[in-house]
Protein backbone atom coordinates (compact mmCIF):
# COMPACT_ATOMS: atom_id res chain seq x y z
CA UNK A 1 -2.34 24.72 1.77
CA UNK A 2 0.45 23.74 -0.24
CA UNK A 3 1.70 20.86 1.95
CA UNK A 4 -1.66 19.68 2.29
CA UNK A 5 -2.19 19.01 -1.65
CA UNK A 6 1.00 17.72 -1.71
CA UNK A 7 0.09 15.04 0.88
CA UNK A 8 -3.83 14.56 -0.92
CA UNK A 9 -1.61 13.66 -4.03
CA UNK A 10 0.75 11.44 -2.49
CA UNK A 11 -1.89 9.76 -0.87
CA UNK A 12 -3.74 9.38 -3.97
CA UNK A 13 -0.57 8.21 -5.35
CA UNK A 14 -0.30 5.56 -2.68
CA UNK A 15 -3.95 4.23 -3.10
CA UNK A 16 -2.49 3.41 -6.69
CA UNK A 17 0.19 1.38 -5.40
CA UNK A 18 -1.92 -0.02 -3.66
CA UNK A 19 -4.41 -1.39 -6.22
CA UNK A 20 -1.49 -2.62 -8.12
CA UNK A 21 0.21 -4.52 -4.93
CA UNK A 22 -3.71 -5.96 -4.40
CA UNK A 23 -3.51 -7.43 -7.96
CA UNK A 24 0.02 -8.76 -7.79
CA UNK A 25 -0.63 -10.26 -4.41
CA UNK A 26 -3.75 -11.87 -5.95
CA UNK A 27 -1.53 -13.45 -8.60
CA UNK A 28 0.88 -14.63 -6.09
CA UNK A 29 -2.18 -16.39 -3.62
CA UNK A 30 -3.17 -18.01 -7.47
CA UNK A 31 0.22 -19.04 -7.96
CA UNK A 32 0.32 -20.75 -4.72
CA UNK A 33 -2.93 -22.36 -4.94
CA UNK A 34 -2.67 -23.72 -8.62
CA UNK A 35 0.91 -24.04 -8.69
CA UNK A 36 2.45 -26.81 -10.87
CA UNK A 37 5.81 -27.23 -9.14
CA UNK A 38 7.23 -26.97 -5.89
CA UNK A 39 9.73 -24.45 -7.04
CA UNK A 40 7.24 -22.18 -8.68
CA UNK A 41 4.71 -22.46 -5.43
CA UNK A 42 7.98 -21.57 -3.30
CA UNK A 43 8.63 -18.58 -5.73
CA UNK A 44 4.99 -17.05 -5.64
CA UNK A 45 5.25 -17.64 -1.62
CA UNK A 46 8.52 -15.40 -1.78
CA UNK A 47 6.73 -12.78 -3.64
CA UNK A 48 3.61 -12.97 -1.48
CA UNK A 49 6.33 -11.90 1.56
CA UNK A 50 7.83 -9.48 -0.46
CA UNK A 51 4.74 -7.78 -1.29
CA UNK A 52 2.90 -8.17 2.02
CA UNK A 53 5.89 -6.19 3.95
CA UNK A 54 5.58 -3.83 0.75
CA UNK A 55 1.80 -3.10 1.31
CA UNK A 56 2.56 -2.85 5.00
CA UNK A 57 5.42 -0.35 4.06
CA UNK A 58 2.87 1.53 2.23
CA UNK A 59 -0.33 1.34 4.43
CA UNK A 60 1.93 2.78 7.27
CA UNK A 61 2.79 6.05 5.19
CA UNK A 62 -0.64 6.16 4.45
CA UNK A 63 -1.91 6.25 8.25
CA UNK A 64 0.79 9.06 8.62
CA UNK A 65 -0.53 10.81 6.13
CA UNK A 66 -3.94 10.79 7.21
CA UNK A 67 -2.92 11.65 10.64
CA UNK A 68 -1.11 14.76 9.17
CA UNK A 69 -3.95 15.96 7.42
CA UNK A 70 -6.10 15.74 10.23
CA UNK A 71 -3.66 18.06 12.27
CA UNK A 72 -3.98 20.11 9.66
CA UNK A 73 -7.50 20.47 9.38
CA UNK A 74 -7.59 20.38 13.09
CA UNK A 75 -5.58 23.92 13.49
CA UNK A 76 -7.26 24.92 9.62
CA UNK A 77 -10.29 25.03 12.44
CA UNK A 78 -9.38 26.79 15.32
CA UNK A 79 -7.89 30.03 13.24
């Protein structure tokens, strides 16, 4: 049971990241939309790459998670 909190909180703990990578990425799209210079729309389009491979990064730990927990609710069930 212990591991299994521990991966409910570091899920949780992920869907944080996550909300805070969905607002940054929003800024960057604005950035890149209403941008007033070249440099500044080629900046927010860095960020936007940095932070997409980011939320991949993270969306991919959370998959393993869930796929952990359900293994361990899955044997949780047959004892």
């Amino acid at each position: 049971m212990f591991k299994e909190s521990q991966l409910h909180q570091e899920f949780l703990d992920l869907e944080k990241a996550m909300r805070v990578l969905d607002m940054q990425l929003a800024d960057a799209l604005h950035r890149i939309r209403h941008g007033t210079s070249a440099d500044l729309v080629e900046k927010a389009k860095q960020d936007e790459k940095l932070l997409l491979g980011e939320l991949d990064r993270l969306m991919t730990r959370m998959r393993a998670i869930e796929g952990q927990l359900l293994q361990i609710q899955k044997t949780a069930t047959r004892h």
